[in-house]
C-alpha atoms as a PDB file:
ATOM      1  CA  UNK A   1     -28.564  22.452   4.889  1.00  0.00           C
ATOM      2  CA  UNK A   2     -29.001  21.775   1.133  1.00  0.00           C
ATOM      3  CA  UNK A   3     -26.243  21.755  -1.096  1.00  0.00           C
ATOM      4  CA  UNK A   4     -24.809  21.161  -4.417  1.00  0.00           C
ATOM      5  CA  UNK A   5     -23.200  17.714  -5.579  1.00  0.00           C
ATOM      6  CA  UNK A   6     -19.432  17.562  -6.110  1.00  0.00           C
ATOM      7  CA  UNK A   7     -20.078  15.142  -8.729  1.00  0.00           C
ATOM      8  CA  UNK A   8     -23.820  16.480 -10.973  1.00  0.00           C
ATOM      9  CA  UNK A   9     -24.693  19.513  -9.067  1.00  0.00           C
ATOM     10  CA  UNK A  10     -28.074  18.679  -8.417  1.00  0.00           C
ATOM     11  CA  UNK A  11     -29.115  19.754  -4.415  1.00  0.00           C
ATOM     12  CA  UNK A  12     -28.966  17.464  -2.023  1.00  0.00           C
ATOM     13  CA  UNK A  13     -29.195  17.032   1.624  1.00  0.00           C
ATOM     14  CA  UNK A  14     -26.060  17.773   3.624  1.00  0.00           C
ATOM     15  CA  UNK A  15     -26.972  15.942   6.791  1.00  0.00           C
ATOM     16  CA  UNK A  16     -26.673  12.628   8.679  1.00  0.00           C
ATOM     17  CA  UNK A  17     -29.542  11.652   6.798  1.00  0.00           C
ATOM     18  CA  UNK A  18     -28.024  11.529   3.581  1.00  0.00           C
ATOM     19  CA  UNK A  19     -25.025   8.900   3.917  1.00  0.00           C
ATOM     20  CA  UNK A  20     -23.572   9.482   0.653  1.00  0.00           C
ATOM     21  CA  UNK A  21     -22.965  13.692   1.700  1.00  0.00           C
ATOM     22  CA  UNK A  22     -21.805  15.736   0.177  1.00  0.00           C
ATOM     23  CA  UNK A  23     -22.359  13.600  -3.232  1.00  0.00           C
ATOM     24  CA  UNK A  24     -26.068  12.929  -3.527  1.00  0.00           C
ATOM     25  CA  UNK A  25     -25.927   9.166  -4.695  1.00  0.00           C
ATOM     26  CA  UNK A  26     -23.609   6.041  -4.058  1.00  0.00           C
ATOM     27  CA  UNK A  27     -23.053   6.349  -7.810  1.00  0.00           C
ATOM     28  CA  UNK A  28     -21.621  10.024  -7.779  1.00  0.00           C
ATOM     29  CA  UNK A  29     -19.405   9.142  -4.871  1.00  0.00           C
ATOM     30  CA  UNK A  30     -17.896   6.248  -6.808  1.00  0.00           C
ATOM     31  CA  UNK A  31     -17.327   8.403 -10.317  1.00  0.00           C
ATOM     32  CA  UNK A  32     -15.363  11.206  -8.209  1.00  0.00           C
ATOM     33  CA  UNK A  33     -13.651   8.210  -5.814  1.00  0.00           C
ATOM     34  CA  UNK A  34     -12.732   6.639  -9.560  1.00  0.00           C
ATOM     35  CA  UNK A  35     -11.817  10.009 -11.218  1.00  0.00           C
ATOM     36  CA  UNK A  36      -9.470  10.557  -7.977  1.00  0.00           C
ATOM     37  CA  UNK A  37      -7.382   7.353  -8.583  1.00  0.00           C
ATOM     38  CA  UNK A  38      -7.097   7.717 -12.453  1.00  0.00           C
ATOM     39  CA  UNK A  39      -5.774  11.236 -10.834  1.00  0.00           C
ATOM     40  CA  UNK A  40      -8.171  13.809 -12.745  1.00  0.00           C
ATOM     41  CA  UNK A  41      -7.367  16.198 -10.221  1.00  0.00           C
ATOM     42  CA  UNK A  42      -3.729  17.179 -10.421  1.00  0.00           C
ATOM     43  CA  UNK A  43      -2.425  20.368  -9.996  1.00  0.00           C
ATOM     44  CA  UNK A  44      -0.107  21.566 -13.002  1.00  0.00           C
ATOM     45  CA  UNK A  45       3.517  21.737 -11.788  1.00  0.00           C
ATOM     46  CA  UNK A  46       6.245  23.657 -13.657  1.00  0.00           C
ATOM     47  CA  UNK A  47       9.685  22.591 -12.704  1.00  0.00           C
ATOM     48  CA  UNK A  48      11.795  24.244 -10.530  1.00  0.00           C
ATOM     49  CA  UNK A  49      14.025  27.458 -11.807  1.00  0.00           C
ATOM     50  CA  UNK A  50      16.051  27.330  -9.464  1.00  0.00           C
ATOM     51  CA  UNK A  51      20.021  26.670 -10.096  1.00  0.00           C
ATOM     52  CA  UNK A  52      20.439  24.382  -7.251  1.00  0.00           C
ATOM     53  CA  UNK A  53      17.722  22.202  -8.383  1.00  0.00           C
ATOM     54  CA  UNK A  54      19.700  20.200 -10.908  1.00  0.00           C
ATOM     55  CA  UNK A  55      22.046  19.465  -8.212  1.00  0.00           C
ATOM     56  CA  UNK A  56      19.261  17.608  -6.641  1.00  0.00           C
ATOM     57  CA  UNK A  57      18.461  15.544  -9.019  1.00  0.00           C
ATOM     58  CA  UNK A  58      22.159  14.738  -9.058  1.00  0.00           C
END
């Protein structure tokens, strides 16, 4: 199966032949590995509305 790298987007192979899948190079697997820890990929999060929360934070 080909597909599409996380990372460039250029095709690659997505079997035990490629050891890098689904990324098609050691050096796209270490950009997203690095953009992971500087945490690129966080969700937005709104604080909570709810009443009860401020009693939780005490």
């Amino acid at each position: 199966m080909r597909v599409r790298c996380p990372r460039c987007q250029t095709w690659t192979d997505f079997s035990p032949v490629n050891r890098w899948r689904p990324f098609c190079s050691d050096r796209c697997r270490t950009a997203d590995l690095g953009a992971w820890g500087r945490e690129d990929f966080r969700l937005p999060a709104r604080p909570p509305q709810d009443e009860d929360a401020d009693d939780l934070l005490g």
